[in-house]
N, C-alpha and C. Protein backbone atom coordinates (compact mmCIF):
# COMPACT_ATOMS: atom_id res chain seq x y z
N UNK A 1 -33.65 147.36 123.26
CA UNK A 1 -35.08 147.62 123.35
C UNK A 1 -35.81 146.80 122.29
N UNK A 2 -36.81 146.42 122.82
CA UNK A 2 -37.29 145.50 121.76
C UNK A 2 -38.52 146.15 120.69
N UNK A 3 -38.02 145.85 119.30
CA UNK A 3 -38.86 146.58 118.46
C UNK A 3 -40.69 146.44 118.36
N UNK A 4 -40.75 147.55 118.19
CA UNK A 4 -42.70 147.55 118.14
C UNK A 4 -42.71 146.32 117.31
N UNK A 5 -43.92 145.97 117.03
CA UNK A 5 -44.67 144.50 116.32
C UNK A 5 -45.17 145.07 115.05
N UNK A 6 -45.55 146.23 115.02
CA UNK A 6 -45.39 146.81 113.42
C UNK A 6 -44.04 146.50 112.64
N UNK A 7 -43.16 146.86 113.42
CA UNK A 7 -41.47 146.94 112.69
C UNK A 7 -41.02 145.49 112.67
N UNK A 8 -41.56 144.53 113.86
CA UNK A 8 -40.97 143.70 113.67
C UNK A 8 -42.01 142.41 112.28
N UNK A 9 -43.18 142.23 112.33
CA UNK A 9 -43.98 142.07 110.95
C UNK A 9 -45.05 142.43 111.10
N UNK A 10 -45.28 143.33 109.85
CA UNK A 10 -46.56 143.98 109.71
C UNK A 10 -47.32 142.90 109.34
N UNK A 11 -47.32 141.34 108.82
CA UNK A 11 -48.48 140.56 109.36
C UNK A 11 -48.89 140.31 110.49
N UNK A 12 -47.53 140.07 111.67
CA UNK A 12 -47.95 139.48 112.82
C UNK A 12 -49.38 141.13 113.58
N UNK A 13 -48.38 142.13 113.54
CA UNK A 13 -49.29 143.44 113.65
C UNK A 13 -50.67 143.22 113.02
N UNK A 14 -50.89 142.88 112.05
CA UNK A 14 -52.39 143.49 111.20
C UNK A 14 -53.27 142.05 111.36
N UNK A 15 -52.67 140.80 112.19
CA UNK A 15 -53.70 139.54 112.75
C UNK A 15 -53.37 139.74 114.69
N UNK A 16 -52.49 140.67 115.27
CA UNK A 16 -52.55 140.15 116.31
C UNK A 16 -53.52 140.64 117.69
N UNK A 17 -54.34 140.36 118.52
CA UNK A 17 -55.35 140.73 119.43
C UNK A 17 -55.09 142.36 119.83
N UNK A 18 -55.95 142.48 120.03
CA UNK A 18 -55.82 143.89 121.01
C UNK A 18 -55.72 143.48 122.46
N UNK A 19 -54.49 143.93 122.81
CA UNK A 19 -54.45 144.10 124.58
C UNK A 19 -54.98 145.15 125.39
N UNK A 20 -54.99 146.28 124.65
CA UNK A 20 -55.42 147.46 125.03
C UNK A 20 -56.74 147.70 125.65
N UNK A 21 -57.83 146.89 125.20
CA UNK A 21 -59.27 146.90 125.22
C UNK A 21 -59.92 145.57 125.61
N UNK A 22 -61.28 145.61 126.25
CA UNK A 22 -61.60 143.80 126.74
C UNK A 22 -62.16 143.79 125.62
N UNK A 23 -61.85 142.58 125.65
CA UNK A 23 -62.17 141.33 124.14
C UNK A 23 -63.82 141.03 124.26
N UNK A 24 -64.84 141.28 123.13
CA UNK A 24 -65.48 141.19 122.91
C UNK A 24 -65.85 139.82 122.03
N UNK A 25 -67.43 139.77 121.74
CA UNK A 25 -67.90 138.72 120.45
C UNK A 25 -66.31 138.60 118.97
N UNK A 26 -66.66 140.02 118.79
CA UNK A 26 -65.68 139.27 117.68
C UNK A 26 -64.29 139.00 117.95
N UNK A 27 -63.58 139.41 119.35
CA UNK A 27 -61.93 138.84 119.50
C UNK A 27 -62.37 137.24 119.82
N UNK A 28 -63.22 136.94 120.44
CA UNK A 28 -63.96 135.38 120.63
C UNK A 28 -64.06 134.36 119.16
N UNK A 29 -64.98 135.09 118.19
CA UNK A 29 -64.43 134.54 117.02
C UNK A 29 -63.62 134.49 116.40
N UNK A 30 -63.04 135.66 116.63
CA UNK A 30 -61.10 135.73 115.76
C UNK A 30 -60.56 134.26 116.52
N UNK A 31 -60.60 134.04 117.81
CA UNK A 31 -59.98 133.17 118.34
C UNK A 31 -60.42 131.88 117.85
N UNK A 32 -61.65 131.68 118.26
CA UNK A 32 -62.17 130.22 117.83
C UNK A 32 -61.95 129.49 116.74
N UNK A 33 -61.87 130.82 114.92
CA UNK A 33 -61.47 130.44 114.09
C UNK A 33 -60.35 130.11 113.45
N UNK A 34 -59.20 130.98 114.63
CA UNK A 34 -57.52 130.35 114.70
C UNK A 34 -57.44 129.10 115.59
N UNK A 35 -58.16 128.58 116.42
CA UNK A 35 -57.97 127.27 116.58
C UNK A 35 -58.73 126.50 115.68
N UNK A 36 -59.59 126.83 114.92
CA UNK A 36 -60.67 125.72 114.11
C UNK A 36 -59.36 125.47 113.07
N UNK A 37 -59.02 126.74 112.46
CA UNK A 37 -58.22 125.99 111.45
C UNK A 37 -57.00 126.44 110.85
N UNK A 38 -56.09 126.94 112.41
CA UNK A 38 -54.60 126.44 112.49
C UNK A 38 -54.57 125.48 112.96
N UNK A 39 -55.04 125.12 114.00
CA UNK A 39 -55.22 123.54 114.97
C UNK A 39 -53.45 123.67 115.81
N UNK A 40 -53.62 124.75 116.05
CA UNK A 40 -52.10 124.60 117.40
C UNK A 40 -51.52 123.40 117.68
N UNK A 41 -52.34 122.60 118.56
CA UNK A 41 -51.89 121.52 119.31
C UNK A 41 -51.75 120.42 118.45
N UNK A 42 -52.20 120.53 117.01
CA UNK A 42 -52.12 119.34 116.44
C UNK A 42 -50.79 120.16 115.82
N UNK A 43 -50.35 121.16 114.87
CA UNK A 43 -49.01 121.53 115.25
C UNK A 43 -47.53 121.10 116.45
N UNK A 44 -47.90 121.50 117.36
CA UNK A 44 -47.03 121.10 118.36
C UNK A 44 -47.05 119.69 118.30
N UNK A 45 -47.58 119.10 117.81
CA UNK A 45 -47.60 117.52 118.37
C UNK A 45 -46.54 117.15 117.06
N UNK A 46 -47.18 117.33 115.72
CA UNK A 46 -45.94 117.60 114.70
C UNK A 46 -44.85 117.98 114.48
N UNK A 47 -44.38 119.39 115.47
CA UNK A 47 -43.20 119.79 115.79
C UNK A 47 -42.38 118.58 116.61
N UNK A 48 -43.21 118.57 117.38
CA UNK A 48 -42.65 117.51 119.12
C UNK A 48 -42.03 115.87 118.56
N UNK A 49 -42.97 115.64 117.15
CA UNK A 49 -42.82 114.07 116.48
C UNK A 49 -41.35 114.56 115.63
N UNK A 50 -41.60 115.82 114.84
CA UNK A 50 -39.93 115.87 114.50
C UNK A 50 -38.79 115.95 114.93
N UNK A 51 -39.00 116.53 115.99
CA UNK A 51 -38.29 116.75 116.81
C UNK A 51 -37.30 115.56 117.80
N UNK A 52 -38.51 115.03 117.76
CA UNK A 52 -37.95 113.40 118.07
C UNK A 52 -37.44 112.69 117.27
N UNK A 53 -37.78 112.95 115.72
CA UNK A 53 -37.15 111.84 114.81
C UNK A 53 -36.06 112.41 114.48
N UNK A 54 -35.69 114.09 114.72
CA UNK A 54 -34.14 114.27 114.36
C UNK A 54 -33.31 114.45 115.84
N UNK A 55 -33.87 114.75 116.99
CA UNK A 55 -33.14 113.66 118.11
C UNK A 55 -32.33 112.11 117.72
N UNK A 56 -33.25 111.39 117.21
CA UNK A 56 -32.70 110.08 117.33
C UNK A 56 -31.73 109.57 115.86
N UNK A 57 -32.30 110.26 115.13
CA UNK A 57 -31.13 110.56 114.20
C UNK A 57 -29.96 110.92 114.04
N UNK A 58 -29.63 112.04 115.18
CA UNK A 58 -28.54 112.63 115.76
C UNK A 58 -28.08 111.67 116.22
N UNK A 59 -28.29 111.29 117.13
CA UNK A 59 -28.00 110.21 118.32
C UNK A 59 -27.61 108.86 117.19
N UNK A 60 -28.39 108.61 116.48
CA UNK A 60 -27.75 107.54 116.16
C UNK A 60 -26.53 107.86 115.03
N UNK A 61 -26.11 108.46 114.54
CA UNK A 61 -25.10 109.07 114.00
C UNK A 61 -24.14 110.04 114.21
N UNK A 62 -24.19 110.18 115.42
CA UNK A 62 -23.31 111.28 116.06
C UNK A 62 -23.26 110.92 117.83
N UNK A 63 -22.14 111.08 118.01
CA UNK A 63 -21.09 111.01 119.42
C UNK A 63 -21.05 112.11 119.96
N UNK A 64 -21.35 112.51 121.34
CA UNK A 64 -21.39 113.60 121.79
C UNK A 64 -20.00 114.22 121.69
N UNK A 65 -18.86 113.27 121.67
CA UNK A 65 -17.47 114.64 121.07
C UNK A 65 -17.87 114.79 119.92
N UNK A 66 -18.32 114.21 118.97
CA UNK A 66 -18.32 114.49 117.27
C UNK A 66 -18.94 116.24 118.04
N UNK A 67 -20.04 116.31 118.41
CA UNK A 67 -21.01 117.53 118.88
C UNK A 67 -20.30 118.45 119.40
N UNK A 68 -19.31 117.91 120.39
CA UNK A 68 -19.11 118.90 121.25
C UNK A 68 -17.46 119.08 120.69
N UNK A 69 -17.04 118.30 119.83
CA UNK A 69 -15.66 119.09 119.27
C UNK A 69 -16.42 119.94 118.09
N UNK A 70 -17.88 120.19 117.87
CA UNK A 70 -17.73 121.29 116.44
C UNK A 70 -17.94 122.58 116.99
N UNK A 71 -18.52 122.09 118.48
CA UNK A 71 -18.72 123.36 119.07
C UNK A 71 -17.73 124.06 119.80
N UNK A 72 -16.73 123.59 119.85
CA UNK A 72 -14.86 124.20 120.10
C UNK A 72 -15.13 124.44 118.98
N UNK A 73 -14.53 123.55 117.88
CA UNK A 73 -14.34 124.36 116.51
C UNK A 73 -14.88 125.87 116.44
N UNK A 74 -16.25 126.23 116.61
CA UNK A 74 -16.65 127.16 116.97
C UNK A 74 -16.22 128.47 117.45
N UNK A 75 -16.38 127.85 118.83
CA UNK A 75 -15.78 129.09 120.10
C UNK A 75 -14.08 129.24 119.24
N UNK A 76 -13.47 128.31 118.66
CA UNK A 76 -11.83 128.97 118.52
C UNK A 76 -12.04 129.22 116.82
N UNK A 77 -12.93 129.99 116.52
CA UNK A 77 -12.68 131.04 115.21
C UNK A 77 -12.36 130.38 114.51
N UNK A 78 -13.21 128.94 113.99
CA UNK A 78 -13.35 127.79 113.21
C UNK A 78 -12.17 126.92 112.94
N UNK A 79 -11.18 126.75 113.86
CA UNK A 79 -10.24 125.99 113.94
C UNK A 79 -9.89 125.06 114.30
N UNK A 80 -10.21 123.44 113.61
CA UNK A 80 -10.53 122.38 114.98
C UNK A 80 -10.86 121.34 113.40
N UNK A 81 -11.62 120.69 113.69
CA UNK A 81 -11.64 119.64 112.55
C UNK A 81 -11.60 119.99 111.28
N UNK A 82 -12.55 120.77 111.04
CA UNK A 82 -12.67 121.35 109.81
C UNK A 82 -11.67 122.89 109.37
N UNK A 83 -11.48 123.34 110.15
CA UNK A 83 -10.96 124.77 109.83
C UNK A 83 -9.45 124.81 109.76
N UNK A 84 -8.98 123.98 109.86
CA UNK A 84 -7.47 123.66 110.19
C UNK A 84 -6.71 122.47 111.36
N UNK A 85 -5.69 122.88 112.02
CA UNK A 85 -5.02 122.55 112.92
C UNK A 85 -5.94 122.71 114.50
N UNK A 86 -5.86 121.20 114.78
CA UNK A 86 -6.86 121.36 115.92
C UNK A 86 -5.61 121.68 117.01
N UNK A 87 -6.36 122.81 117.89
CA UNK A 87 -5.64 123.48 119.10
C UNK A 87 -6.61 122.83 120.21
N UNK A 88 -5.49 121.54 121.26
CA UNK A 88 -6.26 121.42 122.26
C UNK A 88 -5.55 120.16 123.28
């Protein structure tokens, strides 16, 4: 079950909209002034640019077995390159 939004952060709780009730003048300004100056989309675009530069970072330093033998390592209870005797 997924926990109330109080329990899970009492910040996200004490900034987040009311669903309960129609949104008036001031849920309009609450809003306008979280896009004036969080700026979302200029966020995401920052996320999306890192995101890409540690994509290609990966990629250029790593082999999809390098990837996909750490993720055996993994699934077999860290036993594989690093954890010991590779089983395979």
């Amino acid at each position: 079950m997924m926990a109330n939004l109080r329990e899970f952060s009492p910040r996200w709780h004490d900034t987040a909209l009311p669903t309960s009730s129609e949104w008036g003048p001031t849920t309009y300004e609450c809003v306008v002034r979280y896009l004036r100056e969080r700026r979302p989309r200029e966020q995401l675009a920052e996320i999306r640019a890192a995101s890409a530069a540690l994509r290609s970072a990966l990629e250029e330093h790593f082999t999809i077995s390098d990837v996909l033998l750490e993720v055996g390592d993994e699934r077999m209870g860290g036993r594989g390159r690093r954890g010991g005797s590779f089983v395979g």
